[in-house]
Protein backbone atom coordinates (compact mmCIF):
# COMPACT_ATOMS: atom_id res chain seq x y z
CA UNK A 1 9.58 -61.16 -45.76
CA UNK A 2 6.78 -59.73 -48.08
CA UNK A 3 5.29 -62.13 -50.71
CA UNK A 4 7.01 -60.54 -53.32
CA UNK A 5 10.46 -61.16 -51.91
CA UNK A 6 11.83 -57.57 -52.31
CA UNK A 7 11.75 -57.18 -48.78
CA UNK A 8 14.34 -58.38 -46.01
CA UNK A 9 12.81 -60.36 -42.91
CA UNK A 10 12.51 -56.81 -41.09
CA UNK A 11 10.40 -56.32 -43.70
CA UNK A 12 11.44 -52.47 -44.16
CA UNK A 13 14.89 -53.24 -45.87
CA UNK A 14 15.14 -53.62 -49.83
CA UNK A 15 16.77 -56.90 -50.45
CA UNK A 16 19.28 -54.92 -52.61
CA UNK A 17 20.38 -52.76 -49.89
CA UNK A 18 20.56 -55.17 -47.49
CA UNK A 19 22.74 -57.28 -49.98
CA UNK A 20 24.63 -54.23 -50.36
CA UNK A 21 25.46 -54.05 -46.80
CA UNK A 22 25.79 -57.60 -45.32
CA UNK A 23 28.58 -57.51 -48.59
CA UNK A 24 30.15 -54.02 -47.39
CA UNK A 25 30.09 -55.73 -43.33
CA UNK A 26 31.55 -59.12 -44.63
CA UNK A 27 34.28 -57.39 -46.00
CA UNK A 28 35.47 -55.67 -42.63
CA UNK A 29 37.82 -57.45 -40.93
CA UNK A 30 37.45 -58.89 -37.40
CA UNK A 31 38.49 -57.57 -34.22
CA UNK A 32 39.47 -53.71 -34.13
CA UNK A 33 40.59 -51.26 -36.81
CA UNK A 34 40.93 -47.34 -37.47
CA UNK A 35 39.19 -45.54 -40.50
CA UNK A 36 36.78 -42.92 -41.98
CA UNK A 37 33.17 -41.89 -42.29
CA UNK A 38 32.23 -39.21 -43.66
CA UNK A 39 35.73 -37.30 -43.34
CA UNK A 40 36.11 -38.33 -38.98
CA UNK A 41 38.09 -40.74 -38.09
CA UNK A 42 35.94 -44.16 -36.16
CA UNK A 43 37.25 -46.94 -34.12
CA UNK A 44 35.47 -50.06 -34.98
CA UNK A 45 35.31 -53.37 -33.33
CA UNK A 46 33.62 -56.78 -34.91
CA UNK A 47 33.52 -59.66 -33.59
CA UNK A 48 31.73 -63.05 -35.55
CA UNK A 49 30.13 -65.91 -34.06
CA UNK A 50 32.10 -69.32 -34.42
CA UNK A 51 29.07 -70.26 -36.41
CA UNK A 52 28.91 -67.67 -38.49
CA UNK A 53 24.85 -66.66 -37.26
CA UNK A 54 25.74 -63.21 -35.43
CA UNK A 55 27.33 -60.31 -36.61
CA UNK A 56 27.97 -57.59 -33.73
CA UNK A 57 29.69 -54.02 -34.17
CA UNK A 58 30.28 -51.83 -32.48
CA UNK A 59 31.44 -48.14 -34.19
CA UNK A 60 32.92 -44.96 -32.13
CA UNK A 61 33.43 -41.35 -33.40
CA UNK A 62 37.64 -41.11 -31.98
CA UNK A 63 37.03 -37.08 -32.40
CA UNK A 64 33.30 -36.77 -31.13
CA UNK A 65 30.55 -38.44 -29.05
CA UNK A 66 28.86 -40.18 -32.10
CA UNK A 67 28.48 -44.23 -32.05
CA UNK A 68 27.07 -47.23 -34.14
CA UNK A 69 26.32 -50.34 -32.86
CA UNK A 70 23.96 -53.41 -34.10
CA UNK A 71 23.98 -57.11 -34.55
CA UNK A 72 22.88 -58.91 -37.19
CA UNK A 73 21.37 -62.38 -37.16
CA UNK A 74 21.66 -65.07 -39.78
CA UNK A 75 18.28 -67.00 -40.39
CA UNK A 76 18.20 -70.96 -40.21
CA UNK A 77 16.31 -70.04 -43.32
CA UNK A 78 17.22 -67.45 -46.47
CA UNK A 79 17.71 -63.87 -44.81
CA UNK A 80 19.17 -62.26 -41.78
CA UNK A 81 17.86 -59.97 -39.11
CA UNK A 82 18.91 -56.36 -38.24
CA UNK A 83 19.01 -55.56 -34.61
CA UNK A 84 20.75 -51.96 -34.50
CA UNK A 85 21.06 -50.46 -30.62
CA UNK A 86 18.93 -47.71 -29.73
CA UNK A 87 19.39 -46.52 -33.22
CA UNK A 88 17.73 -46.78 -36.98
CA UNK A 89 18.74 -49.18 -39.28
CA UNK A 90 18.86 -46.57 -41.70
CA UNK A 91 21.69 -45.24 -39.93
CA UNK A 92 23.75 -48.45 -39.06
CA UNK A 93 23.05 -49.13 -43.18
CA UNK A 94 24.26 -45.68 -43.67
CA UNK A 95 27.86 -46.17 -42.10
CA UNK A 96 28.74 -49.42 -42.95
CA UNK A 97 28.34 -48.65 -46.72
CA UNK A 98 30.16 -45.56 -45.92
CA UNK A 99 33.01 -46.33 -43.61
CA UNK A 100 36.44 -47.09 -45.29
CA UNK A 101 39.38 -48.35 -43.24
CA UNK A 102 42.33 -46.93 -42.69
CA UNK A 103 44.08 -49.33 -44.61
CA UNK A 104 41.99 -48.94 -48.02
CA UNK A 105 41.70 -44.99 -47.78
CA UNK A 106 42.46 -42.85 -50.79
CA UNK A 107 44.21 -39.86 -50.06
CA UNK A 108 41.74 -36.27 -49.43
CA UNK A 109 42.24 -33.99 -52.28
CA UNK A 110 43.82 -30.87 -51.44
């Protein structure tokens, strides 16, 4: 982390954004579900730790070739690490903020 704190322990990651999305990725549900980024439907799985330390998801376009995939490590300390797969964190960031479940999607205007 920087010394002024705005930084997450990546030290590349606002602390606001990554607030943003460990909130967004809390609030996903475990094991597998259906939904929608950016107008395709995904098939997501995530599975939690039994202590609570590791995050790991794993994302898949259903109509394309595209995927996501990271875990995310809790700190014995204050933060958490980022580990996306052969991808940026920008992007992994990018979906999770963006991906809705089926279960919570509004309908597409006409």
């Amino acid at each position: 982390m920087d010394d002024d704190g705005t930084r997450s322990a990546d030290g590349k990651t606002p602390l606001s954004v990554q607030a943003t999305f460990e909130d967004a990725l809390a609030k996903l549900p475990d094991g597998y579900v259906d939904g929608y980024f950016g107008n395709r439907s995904w098939g997501v799985t995530v599975k939690r730790s039994e202590d609570g330390k590791r995050t790991w998801l794993y994302g898949e376009e259903l109509s394309g070739t595209d995927i996501v995939c990271f875990n995310l490590y809790r700190l014995a300390g204050p933060g958490s690490i980022l580990k996306p797969c052969e991808m940026s964190s920008a992007k992994v960031i990018e979906f999770v903020l963006g991906f809705e479940p089926s279960a919570r999607r509004k309908p597409l205007r006409p």
